[in-house]
Each structure stands twice: as structure tokens, then as C-alpha cells.
Protein backbone atom coordinates (compact mmCIF):
# COMPACT_ATOMS: atom_id res chain seq x y z
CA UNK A 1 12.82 -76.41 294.91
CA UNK A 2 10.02 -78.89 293.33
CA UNK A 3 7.30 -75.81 294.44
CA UNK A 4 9.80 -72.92 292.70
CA UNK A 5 9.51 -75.33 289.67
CA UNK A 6 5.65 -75.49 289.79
CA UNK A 7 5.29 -71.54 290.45
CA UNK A 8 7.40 -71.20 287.63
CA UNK A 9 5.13 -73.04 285.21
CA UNK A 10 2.12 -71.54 286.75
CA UNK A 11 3.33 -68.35 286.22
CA UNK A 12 4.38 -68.94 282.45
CA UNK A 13 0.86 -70.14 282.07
CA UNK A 14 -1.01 -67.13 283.26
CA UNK A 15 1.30 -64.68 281.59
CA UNK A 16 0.66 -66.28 278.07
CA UNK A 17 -2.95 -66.42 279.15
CA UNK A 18 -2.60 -62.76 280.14
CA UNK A 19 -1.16 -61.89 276.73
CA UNK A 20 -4.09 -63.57 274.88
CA UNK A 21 -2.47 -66.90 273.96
CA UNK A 22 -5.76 -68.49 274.50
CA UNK A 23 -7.40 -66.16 271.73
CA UNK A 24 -5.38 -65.84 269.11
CA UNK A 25 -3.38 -67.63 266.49
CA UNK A 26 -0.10 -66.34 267.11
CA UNK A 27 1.63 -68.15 269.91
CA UNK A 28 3.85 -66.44 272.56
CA UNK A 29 5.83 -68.24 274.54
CA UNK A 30 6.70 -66.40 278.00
CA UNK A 31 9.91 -68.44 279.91
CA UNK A 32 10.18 -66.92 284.01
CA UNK A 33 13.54 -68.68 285.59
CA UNK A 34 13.56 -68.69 288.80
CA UNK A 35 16.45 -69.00 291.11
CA UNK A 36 17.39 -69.57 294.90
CA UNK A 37 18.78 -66.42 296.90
CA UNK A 38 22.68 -66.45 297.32
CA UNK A 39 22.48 -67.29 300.59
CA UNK A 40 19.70 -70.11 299.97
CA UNK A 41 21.38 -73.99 302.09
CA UNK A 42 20.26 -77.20 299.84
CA UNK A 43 20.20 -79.46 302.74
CA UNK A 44 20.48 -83.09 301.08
CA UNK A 45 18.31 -85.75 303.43
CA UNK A 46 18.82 -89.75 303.45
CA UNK A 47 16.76 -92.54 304.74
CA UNK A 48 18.65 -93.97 307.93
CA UNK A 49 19.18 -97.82 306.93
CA UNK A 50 17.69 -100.29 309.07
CA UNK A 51 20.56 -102.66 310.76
CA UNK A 52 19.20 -103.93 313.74
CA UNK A 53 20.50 -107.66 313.88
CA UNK A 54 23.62 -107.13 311.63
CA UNK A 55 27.43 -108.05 312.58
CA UNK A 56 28.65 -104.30 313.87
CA UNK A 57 31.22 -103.79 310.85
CA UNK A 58 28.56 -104.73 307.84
CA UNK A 59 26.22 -102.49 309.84
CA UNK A 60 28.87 -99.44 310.08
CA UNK A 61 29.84 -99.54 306.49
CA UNK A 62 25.95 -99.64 305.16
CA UNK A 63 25.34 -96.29 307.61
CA UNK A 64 28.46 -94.23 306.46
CA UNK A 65 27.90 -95.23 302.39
CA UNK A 66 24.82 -93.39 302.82
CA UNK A 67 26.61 -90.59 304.35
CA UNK A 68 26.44 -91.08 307.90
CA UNK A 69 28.05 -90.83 310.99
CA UNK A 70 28.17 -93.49 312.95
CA UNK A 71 28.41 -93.48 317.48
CA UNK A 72 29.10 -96.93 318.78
CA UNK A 73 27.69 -97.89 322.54
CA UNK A 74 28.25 -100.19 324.35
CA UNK A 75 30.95 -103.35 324.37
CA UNK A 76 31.78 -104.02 327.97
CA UNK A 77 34.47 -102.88 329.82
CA UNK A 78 37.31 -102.87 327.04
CA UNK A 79 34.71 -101.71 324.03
CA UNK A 80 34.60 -102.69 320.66
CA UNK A 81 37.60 -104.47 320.04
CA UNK A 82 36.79 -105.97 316.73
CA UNK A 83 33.52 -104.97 314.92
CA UNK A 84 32.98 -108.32 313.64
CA UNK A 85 32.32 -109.92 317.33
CA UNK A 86 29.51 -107.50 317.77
CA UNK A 87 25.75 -107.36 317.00
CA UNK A 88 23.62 -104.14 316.26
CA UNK A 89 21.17 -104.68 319.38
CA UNK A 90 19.32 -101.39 318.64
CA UNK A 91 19.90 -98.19 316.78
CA UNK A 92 18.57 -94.18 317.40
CA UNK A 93 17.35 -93.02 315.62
CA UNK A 94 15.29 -96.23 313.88
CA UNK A 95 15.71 -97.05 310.17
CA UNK A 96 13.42 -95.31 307.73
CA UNK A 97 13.66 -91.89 309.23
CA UNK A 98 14.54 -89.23 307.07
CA UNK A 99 17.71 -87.00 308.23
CA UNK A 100 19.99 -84.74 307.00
CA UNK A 101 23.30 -86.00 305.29
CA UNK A 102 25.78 -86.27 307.81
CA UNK A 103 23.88 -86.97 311.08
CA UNK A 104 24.57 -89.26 313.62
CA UNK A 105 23.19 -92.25 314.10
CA UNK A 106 23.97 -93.94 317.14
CA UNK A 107 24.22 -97.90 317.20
CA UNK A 108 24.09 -100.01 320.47
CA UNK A 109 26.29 -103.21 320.18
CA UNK A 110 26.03 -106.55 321.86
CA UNK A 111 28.12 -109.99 322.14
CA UNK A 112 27.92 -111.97 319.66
């Protein structure tokens, strides 16, 4: 979107330039609007937070505010019974990649 922007401008630039606006004392003023096709996606991208080390349930609640999902391994034979016992051993992918809103990010728990 940020290059359709900058084509724009460039374009505005060399049409007035075209049209003798560096020559003369009237001014022209060319405006080109550019828009994406109908069937153009925005595809909105979020840093994956980093929660290695955090109790499970502050560490599910920071990935899903920034939209998130989140897949829970691990917990032993009966699971994750509550969040709060549990400790963010590892996490997939790591924090600081950039993915697509909605993902999944997978978390792997451990005793605490």
C-alpha cells in the first residue's frame, strides 16, 4: 500500500513536470488516486509476543490481545487443569516473528 502511495506521488510529480510546472509561473496541480483491485486481501500482521517463562494464563491472554490463537502442549497425563499452575517452557513460533493476525502460536507448558 506504502509503494501505491509513493507511485502515486511520483507520478503527480512527473505529470506536473510534463505539463511545464517547472517553467512557468502558473502552477498546475495534477492529483492521480490510486486504489486496490476489488478483489485486493489487506492481510494485517502482528509481532508474536515473547512469553517464555510466564505463568500459562498471563501468557495466553498477552497472545490472544494481540489477536492470536493460542495451542497448549503438554501438562501430563490429565492436561492443563488450571493455567495458573503452569509455566510457558517454550513457544513456536519464537517471539518477535512477524505473522498474520490470527495464527497459531503454539505454547509448551511445564509444572510449576
Amino acid at each position: 500500500m506504502a509503494l501505491a502511495a509513493a507511485l502515486a506521488a511520483l507520478a503527480g510529480v512527473l505529470i506536473t513536470l510534463a505539463l511545464g510546472g517547472g517553467h512557468s509561473d502558473t502552477i498546475r496541480t495534477v492529483t492521480v488516486t490510486t486504489h486496490p483491485p476489488p478483489d485486493a486481501t489487506l492481510v494485517a500482521k502482528t509481532a508474536v509476543p515473547s512469553v517464555v517463562g510466564e505463568r500459562l494464563d498471563v501468557a495466553k491472554d498477552r497472545v490472544r490481545r494481540t489477536g492470536f490463537i493460542v495451542l497448549v502442549e503438554g501438562g501430563g497425563i490429565l492436561g492443563v487443569l488450571r493455567d495458573r499452575n503452569w509455566q510457558v517452557e517454550s513457544q513456536d513460533p519464537v517471539g518477535g516473528k512477524v505473522l498474520e493476525t490470527g495464527s497459531t502460536v503454539h505454547l509448551r507448558v511445564e509444572r510449576r
